[in-house]
PDB file of N, CA and C in Angstrom:
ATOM      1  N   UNK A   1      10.335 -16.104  -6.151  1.00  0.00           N
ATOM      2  CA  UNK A   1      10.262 -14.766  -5.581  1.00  0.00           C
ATOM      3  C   UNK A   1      11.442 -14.574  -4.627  1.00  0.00           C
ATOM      4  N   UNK A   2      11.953 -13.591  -4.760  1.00  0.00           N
ATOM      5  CA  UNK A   2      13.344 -13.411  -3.943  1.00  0.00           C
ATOM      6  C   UNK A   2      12.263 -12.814  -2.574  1.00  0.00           C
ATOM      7  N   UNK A   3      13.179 -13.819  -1.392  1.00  0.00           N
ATOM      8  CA  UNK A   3      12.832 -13.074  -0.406  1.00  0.00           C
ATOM      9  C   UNK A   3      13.442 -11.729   0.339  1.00  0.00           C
ATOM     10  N   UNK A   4      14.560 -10.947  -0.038  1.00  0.00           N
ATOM     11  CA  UNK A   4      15.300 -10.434  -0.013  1.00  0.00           C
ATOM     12  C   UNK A   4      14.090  -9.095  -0.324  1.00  0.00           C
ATOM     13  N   UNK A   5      13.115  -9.131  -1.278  1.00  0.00           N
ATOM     14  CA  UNK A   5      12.358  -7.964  -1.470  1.00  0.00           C
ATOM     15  C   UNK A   5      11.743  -7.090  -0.321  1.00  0.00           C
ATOM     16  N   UNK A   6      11.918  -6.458  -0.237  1.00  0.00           N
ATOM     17  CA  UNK A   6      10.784  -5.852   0.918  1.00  0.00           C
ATOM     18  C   UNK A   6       9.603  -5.361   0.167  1.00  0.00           C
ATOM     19  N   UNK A   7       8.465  -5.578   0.323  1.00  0.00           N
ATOM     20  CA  UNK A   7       7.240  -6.001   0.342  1.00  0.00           C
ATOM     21  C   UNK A   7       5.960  -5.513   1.514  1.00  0.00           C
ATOM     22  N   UNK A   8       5.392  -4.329   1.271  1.00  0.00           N
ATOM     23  CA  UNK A   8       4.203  -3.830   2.296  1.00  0.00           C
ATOM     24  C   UNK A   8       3.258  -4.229   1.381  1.00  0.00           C
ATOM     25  N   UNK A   9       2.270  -4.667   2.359  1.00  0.00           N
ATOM     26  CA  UNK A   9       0.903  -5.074   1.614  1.00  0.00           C
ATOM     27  C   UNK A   9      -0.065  -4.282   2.761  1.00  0.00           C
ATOM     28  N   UNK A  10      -1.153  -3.053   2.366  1.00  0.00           N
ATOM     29  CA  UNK A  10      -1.758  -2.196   3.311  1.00  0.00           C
ATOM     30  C   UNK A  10      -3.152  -3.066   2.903  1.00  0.00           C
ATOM     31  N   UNK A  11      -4.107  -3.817   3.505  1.00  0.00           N
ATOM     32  CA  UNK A  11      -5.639  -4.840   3.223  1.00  0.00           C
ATOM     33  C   UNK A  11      -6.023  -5.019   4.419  1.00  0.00           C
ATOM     34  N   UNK A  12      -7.649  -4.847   4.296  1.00  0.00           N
ATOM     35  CA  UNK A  12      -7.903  -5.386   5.234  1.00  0.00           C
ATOM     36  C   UNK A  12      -8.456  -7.152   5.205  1.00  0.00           C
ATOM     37  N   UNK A  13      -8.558  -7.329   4.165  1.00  0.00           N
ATOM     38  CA  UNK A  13      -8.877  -8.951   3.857  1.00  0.00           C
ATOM     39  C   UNK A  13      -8.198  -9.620   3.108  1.00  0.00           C
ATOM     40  N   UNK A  14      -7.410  -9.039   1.982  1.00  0.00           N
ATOM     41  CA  UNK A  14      -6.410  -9.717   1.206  1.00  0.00           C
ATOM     42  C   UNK A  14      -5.165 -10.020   1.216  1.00  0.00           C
ATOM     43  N   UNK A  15      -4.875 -11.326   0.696  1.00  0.00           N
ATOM     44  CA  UNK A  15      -3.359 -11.197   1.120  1.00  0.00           C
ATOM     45  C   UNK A  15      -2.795 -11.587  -0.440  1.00  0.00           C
ATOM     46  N   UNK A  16      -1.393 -12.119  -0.443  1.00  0.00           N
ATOM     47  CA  UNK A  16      -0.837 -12.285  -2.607  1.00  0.00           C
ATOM     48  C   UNK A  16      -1.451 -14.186  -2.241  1.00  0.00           C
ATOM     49  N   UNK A  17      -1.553 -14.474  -3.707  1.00  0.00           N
ATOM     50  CA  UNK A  17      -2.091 -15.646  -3.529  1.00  0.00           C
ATOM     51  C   UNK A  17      -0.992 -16.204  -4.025  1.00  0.00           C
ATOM     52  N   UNK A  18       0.495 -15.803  -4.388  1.00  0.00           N
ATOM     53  CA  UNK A  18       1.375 -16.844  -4.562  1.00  0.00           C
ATOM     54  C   UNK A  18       2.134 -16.644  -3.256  1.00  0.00           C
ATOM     55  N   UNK A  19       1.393 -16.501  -2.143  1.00  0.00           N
ATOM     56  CA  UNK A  19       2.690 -16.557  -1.112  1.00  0.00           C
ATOM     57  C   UNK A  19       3.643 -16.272  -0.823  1.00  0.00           C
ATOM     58  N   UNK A  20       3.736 -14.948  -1.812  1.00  0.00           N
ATOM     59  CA  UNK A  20       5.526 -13.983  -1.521  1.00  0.00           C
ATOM     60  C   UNK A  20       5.664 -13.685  -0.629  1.00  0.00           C
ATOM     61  N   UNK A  21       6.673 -13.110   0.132  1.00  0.00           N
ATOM     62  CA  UNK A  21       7.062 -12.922   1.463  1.00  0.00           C
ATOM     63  C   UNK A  21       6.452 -11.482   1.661  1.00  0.00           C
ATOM     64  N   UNK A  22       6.172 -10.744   2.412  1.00  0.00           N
ATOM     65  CA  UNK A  22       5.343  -9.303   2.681  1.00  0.00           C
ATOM     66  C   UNK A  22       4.690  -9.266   4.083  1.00  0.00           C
ATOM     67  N   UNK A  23       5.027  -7.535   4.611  1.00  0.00           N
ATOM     68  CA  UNK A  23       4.821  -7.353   6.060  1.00  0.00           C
ATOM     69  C   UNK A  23       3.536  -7.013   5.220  1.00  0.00           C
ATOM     70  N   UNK A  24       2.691  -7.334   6.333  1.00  0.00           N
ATOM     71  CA  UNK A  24       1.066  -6.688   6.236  1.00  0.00           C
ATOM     72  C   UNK A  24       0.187  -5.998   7.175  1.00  0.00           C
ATOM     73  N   UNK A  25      -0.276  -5.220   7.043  1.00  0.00           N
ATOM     74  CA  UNK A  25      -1.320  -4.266   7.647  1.00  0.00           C
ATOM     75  C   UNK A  25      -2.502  -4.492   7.468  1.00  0.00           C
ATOM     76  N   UNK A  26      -3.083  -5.047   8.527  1.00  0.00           N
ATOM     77  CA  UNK A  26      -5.026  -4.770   8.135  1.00  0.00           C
ATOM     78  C   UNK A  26      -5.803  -3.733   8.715  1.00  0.00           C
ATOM     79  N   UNK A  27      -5.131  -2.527   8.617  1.00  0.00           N
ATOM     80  CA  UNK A  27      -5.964  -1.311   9.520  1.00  0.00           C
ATOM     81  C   UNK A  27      -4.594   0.020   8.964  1.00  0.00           C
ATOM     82  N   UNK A  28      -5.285   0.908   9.034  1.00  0.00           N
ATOM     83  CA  UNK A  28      -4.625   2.410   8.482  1.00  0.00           C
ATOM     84  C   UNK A  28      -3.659   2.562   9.722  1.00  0.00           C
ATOM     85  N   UNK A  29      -4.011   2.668  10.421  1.00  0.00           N
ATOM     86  CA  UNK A  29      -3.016   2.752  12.123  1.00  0.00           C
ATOM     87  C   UNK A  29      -1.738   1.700  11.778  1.00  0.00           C
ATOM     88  N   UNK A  30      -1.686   0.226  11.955  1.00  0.00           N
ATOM     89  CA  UNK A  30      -0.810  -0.552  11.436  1.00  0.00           C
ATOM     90  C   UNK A  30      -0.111   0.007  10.454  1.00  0.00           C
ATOM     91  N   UNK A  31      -0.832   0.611   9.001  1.00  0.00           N
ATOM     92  CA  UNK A  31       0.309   0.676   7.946  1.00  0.00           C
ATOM     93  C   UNK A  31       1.070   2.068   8.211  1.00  0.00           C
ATOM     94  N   UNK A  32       0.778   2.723   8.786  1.00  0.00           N
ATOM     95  CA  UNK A  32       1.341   4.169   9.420  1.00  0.00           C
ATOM     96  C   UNK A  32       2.781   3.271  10.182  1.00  0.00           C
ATOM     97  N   UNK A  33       2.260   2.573  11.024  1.00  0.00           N
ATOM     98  CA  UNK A  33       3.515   2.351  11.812  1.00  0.00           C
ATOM     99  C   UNK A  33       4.185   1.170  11.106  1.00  0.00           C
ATOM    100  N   UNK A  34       3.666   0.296  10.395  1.00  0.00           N
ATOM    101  CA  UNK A  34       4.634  -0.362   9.231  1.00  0.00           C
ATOM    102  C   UNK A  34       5.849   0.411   8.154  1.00  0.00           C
ATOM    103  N   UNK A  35       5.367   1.479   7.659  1.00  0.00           N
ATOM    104  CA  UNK A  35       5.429   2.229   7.015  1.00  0.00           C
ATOM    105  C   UNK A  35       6.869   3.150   7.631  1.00  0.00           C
ATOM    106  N   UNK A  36       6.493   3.661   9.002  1.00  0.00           N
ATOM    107  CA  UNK A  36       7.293   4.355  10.122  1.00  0.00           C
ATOM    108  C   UNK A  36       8.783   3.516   9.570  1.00  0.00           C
ATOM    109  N   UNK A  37       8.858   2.039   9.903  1.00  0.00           N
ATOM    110  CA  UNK A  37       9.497   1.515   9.924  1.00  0.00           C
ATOM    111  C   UNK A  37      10.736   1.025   8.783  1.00  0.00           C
ATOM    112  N   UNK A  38      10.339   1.708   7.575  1.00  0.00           N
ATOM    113  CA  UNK A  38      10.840   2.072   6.623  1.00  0.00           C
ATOM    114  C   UNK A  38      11.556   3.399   5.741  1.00  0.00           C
ATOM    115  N   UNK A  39      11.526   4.166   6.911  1.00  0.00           N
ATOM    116  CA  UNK A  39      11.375   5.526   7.179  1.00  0.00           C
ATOM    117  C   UNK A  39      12.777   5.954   6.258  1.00  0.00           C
ATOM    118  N   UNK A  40      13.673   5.224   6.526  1.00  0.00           N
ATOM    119  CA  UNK A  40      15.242   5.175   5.999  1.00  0.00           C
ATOM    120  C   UNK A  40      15.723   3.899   5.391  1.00  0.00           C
ATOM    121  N   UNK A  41      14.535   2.855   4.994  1.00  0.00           N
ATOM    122  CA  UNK A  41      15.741   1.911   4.515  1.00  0.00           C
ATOM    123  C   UNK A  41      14.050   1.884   2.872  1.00  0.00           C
ATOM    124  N   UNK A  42      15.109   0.858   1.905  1.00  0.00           N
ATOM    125  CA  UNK A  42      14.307   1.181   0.782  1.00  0.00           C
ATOM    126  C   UNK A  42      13.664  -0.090   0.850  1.00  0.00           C
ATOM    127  N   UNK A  43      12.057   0.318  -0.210  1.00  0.00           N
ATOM    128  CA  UNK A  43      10.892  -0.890  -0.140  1.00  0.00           C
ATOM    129  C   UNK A  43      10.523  -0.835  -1.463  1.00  0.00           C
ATOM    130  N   UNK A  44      11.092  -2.187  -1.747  1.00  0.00           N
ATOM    131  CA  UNK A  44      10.680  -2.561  -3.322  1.00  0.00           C
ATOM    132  C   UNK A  44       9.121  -2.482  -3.559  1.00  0.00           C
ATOM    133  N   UNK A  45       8.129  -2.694  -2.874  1.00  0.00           N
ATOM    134  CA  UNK A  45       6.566  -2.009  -3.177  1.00  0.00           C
ATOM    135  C   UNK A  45       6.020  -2.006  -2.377  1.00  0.00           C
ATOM    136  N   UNK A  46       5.268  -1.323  -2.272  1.00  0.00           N
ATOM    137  CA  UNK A  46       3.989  -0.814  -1.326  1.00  0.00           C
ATOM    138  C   UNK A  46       2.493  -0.805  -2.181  1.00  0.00           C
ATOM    139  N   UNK A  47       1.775  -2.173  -1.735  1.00  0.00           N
ATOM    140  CA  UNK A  47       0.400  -2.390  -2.374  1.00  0.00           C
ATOM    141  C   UNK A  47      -0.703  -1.998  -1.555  1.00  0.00           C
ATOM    142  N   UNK A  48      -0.967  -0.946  -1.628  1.00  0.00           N
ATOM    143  CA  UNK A  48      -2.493  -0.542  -1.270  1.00  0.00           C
ATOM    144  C   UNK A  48      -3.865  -0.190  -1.269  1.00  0.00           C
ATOM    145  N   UNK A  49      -5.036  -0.629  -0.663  1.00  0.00           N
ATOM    146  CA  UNK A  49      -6.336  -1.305  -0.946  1.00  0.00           C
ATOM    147  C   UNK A  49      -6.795   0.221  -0.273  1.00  0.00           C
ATOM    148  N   UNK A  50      -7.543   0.761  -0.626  1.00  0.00           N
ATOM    149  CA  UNK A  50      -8.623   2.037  -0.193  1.00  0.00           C
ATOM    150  C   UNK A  50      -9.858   1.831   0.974  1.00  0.00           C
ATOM    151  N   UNK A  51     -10.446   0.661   0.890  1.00  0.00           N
ATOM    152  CA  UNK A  51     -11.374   0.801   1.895  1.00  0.00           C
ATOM    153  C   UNK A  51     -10.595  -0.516   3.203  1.00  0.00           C
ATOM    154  N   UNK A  52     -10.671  -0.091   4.091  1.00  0.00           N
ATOM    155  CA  UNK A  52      -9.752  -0.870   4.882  1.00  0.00           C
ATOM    156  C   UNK A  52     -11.168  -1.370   6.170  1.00  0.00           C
ATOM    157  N   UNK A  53     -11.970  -1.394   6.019  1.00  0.00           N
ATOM    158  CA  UNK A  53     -13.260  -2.110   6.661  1.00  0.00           C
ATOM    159  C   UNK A  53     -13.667  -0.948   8.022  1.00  0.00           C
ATOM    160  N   UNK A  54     -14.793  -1.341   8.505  1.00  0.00           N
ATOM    161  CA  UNK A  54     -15.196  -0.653   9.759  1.00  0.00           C
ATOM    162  C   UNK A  54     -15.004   0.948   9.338  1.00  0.00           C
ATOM    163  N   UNK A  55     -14.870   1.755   8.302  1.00  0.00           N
ATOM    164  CA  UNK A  55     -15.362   3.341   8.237  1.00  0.00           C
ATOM    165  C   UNK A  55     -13.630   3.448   8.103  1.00  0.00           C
ATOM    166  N   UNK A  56     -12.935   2.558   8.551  1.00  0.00           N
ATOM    167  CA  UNK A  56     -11.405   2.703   7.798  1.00  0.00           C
ATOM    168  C   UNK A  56     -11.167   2.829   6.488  1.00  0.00           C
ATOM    169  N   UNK A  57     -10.120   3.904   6.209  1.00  0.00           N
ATOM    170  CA  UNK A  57      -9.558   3.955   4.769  1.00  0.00           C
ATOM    171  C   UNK A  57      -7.990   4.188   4.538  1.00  0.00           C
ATOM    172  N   UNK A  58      -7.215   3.995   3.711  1.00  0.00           N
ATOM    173  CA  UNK A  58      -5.919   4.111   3.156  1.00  0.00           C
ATOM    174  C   UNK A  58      -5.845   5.667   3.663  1.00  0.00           C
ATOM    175  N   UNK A  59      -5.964   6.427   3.532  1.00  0.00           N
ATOM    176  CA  UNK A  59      -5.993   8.017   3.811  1.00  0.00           C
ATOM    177  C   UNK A  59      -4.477   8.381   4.895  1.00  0.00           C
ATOM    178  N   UNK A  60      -4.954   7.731   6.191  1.00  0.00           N
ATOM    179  CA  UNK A  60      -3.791   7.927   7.144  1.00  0.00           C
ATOM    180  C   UNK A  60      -2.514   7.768   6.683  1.00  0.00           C
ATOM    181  N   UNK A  61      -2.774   6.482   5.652  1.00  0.00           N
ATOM    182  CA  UNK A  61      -0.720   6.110   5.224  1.00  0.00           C
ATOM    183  C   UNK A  61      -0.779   6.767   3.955  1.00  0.00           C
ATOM    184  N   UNK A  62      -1.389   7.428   3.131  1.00  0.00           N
ATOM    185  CA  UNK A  62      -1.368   8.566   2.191  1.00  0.00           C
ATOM    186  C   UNK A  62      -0.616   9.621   2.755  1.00  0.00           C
ATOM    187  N   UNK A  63      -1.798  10.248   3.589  1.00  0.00           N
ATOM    188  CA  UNK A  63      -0.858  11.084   4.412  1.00  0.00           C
ATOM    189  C   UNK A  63       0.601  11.608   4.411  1.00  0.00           C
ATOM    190  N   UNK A  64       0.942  10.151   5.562  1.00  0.00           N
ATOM    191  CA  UNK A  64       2.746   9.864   5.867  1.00  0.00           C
ATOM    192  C   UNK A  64       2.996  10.311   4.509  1.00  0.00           C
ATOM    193  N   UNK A  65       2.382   9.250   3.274  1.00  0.00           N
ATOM    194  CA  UNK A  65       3.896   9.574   2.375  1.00  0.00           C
ATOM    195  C   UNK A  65       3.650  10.954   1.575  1.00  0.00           C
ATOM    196  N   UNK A  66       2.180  11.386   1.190  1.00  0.00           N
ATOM    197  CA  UNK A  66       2.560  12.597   0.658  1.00  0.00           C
ATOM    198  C   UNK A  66       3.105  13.842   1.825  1.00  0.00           C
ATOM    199  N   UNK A  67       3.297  14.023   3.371  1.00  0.00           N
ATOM    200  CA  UNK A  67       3.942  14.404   4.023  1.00  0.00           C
ATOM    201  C   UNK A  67       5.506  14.617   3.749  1.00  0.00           C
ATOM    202  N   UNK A  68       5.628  13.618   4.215  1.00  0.00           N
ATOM    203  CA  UNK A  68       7.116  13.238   3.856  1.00  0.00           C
ATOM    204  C   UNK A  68       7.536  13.506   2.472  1.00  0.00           C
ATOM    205  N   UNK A  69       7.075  13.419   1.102  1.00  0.00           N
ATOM    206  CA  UNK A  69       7.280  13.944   0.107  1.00  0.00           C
ATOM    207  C   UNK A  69       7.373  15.583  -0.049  1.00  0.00           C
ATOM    208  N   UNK A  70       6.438  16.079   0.307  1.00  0.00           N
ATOM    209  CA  UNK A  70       6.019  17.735   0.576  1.00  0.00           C
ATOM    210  C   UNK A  70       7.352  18.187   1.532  1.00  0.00           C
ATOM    211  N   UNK A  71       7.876  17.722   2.639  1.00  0.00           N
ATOM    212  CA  UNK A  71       8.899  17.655   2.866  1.00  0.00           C
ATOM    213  C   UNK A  71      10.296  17.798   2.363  1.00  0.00           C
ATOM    214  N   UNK A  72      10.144  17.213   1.207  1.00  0.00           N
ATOM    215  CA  UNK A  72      11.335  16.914   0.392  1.00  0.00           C
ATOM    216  C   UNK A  72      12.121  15.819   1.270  1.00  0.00           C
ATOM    217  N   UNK A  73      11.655  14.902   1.817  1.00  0.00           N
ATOM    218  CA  UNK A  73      12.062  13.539   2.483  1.00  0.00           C
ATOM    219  C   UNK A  73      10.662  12.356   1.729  1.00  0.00           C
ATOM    220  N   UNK A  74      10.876  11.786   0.548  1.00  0.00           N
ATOM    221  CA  UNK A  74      10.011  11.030   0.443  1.00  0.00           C
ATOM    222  C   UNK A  74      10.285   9.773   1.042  1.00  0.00           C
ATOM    223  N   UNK A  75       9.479   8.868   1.165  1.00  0.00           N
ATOM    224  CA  UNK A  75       9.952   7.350   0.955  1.00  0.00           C
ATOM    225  C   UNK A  75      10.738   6.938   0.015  1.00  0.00           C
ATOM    226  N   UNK A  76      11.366   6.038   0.274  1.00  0.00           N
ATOM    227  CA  UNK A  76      12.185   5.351  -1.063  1.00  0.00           C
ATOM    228  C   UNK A  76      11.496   4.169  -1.334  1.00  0.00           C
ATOM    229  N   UNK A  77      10.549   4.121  -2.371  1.00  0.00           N
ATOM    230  CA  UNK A  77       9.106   3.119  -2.605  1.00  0.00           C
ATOM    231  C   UNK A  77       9.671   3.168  -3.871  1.00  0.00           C
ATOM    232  N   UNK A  78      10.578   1.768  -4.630  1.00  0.00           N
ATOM    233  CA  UNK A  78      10.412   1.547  -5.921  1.00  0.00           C
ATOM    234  C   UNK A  78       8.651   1.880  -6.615  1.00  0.00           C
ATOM    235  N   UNK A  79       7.607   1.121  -6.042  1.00  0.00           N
ATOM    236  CA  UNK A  79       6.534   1.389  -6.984  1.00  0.00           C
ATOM    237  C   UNK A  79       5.446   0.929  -5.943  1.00  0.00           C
ATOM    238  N   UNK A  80       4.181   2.460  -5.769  1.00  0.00           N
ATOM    239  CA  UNK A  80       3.292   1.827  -4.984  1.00  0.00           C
ATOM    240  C   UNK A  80       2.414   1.338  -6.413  1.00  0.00           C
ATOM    241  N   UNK A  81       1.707   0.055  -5.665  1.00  0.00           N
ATOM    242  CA  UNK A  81       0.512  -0.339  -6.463  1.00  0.00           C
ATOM    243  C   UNK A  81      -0.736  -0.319  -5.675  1.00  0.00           C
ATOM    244  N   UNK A  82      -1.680   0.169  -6.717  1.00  0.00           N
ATOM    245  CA  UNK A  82      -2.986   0.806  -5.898  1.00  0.00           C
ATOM    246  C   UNK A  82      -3.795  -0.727  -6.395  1.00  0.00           C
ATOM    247  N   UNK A  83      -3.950  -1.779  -5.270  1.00  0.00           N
ATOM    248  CA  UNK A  83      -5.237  -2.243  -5.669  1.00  0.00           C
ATOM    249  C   UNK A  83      -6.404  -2.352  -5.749  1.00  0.00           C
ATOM    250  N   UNK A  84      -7.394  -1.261  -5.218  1.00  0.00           N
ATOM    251  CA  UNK A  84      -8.805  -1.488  -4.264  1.00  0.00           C
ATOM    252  C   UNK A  84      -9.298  -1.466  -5.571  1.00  0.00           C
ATOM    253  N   UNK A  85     -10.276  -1.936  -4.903  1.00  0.00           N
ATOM    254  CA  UNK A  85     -11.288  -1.993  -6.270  1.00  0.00           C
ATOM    255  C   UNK A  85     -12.743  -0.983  -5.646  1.00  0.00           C
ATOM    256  N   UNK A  86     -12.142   0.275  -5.294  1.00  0.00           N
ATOM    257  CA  UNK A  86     -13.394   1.850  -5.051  1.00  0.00           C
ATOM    258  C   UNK A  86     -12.471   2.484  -6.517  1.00  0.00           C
ATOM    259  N   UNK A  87     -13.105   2.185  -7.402  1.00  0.00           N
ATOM    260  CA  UNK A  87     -12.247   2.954  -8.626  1.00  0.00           C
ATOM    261  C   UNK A  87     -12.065   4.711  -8.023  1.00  0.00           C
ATOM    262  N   UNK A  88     -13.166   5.191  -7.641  1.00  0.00           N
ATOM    263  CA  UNK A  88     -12.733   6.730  -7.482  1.00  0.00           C
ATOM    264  C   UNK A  88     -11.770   7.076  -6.399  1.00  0.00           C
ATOM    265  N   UNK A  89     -11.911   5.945  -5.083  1.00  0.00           N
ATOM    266  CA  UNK A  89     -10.512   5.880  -4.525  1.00  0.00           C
ATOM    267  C   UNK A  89      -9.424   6.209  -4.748  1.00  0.00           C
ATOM    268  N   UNK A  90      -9.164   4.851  -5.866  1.00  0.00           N
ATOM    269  CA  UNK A  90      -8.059   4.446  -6.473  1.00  0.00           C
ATOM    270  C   UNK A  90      -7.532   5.320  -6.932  1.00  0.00           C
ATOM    271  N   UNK A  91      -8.706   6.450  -8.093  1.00  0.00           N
ATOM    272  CA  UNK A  91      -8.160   6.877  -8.584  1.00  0.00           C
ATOM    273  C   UNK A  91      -7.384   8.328  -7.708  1.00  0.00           C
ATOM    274  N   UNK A  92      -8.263   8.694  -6.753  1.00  0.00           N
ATOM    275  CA  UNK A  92      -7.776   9.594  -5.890  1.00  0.00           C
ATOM    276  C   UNK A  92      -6.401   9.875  -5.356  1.00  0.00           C
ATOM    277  N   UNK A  93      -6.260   8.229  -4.931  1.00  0.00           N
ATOM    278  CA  UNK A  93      -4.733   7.639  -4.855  1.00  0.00           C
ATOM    279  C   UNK A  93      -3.489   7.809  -5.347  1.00  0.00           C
ATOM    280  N   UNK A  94      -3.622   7.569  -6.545  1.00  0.00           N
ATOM    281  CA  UNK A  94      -3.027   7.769  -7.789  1.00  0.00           C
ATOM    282  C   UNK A  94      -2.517   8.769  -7.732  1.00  0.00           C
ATOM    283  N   UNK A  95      -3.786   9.781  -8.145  1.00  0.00           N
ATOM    284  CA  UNK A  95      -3.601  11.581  -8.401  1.00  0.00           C
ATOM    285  C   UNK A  95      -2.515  12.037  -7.334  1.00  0.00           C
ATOM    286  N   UNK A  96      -2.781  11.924  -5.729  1.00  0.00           N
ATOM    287  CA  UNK A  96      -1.797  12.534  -4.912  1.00  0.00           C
ATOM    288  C   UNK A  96      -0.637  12.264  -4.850  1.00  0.00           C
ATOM    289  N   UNK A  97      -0.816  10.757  -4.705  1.00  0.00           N
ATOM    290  CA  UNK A  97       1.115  10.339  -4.710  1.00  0.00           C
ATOM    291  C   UNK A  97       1.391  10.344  -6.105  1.00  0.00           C
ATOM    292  N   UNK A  98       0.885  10.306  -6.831  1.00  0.00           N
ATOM    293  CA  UNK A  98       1.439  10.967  -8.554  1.00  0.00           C
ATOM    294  C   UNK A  98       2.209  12.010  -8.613  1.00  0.00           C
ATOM    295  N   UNK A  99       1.271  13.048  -7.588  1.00  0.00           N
ATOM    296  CA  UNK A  99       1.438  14.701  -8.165  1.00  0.00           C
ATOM    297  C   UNK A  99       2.938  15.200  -7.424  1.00  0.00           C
ATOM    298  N   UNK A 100       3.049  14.095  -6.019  1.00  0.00           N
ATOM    299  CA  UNK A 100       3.848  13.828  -4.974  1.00  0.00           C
ATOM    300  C   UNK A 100       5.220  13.628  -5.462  1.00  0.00           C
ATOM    301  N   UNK A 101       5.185  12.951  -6.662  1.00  0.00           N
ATOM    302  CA  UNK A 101       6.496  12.451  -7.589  1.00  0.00           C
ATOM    303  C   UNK A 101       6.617  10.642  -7.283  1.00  0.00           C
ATOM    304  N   UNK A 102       5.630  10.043  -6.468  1.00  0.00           N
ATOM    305  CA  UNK A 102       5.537   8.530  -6.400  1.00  0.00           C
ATOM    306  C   UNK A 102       5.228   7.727  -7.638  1.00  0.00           C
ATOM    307  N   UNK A 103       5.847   6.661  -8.048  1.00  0.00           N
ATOM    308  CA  UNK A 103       5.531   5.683  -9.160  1.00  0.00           C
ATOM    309  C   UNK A 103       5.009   4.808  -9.092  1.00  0.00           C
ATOM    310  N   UNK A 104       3.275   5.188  -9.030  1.00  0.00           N
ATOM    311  CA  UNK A 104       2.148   4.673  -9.027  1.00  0.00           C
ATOM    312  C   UNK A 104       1.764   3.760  -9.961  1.00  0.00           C
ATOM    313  N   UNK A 105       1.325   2.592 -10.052  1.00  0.00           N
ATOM    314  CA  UNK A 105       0.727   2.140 -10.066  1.00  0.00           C
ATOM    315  C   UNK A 105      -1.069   1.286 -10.164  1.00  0.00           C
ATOM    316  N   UNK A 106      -2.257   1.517 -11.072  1.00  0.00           N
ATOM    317  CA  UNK A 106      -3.119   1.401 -10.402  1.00  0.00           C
ATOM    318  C   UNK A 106      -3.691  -0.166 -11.167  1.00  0.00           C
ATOM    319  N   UNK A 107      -3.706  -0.817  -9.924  1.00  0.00           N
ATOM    320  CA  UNK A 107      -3.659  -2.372 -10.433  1.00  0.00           C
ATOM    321  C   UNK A 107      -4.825  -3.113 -10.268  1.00  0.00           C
ATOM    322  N   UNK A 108      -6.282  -2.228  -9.990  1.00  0.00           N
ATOM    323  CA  UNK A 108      -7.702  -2.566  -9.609  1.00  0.00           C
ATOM    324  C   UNK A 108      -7.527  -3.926 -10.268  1.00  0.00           C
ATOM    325  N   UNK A 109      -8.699  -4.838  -9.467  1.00  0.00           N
ATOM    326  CA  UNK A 109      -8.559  -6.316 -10.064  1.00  0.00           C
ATOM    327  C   UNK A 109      -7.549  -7.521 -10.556  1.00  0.00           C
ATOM    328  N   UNK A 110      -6.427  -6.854  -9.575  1.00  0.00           N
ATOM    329  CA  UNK A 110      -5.017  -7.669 -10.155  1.00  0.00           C
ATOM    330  C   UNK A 110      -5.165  -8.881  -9.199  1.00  0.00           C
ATOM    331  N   UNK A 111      -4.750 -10.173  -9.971  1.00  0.00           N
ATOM    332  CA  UNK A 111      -5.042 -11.504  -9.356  1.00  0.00           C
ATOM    333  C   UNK A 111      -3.960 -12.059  -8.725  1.00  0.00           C
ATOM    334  N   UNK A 112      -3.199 -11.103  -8.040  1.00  0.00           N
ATOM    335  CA  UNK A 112      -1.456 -11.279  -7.192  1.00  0.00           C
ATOM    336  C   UNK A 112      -2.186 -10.909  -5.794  1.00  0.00           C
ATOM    337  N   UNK A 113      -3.778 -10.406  -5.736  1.00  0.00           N
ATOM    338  CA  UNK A 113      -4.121 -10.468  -4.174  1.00  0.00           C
ATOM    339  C   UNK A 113      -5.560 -11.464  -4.491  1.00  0.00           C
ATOM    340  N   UNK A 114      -5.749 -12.045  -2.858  1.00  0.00           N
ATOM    341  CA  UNK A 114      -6.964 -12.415  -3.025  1.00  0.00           C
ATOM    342  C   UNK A 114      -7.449 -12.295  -1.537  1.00  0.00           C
ATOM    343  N   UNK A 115      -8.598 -13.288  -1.351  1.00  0.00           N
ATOM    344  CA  UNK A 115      -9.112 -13.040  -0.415  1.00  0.00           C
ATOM    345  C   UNK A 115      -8.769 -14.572   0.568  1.00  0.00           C
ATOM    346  N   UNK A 116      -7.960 -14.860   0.790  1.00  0.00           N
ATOM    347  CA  UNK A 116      -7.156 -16.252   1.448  1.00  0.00           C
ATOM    348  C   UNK A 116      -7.417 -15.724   2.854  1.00  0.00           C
ATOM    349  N   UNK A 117      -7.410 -14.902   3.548  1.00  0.00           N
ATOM    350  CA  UNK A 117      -7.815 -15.320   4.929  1.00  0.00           C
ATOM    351  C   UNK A 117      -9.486 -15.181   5.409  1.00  0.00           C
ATOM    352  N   UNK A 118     -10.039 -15.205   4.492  1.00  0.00           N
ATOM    353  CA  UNK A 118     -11.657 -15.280   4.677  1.00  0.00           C
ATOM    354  C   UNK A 118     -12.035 -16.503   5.088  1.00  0.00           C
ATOM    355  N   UNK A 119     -12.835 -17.035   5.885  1.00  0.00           N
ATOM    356  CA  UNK A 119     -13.408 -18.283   6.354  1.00  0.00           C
ATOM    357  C   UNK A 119     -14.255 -18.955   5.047  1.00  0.00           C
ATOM    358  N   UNK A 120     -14.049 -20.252   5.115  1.00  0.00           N
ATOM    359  CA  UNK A 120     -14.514 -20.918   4.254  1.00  0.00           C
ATOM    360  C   UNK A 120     -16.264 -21.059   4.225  1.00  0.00           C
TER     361      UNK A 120
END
């Protein structure tokens, strides 16, 4: 895996189970300001999970980017991938930054995340 990728991972429990390099967010607030931080430079993917724990959801960093798209300032996101597994989420997901002009992704059940920081 080139570390050279830039890499957002938005979870609140999962992380990639081959250990690629990736900034991570476990809360909607975090990936807003992760996200911020990319504002002008480009991010080879952005993987994001829908239910983000405690009544949290993906929604806030939706937002930013269909904002900023509606704008006519999108992100420069080679490819978000949607992983949660709330299929109607997901699919919700999809639909906006789709309609947004984003190159979505929807990767429910993909085995590139897992659940590695859960207590044994």
């Amino acid at each position: 895996m080139d570390a050279r990728r830039k890499i957002v991972l938005v979870d609140d429990l999962r992380s990639f189970v081959d250990g690629r390099h990736a900034e991570v967010a476990r809360t909607s607030s975090t990936g807003v300001e992760l996200l911020d931080r990319y504002r002008d430079r480009r991010l080879d993917e952005l993987w994001l999970d829908h239910d983000l724990g405690g009544g949290d959801t993906i929604w806030p960093v939706v937002e930013v980017l269909e904002r900023a798209a509606f704008d006519g300032r999108p992100f420069d996101v080679s490819v978000i991938n949607i992983h949660s597994a709330n299929p109607a989420g997901a699919a919700k997901m999809a639909q906006v930054l789709g309609h947004r002009g984003y190159r979505v992704r929807v990767t429910s059940g993909s085995t590139e995340v897992g659940y590695l920081d859960s207590p044994a």
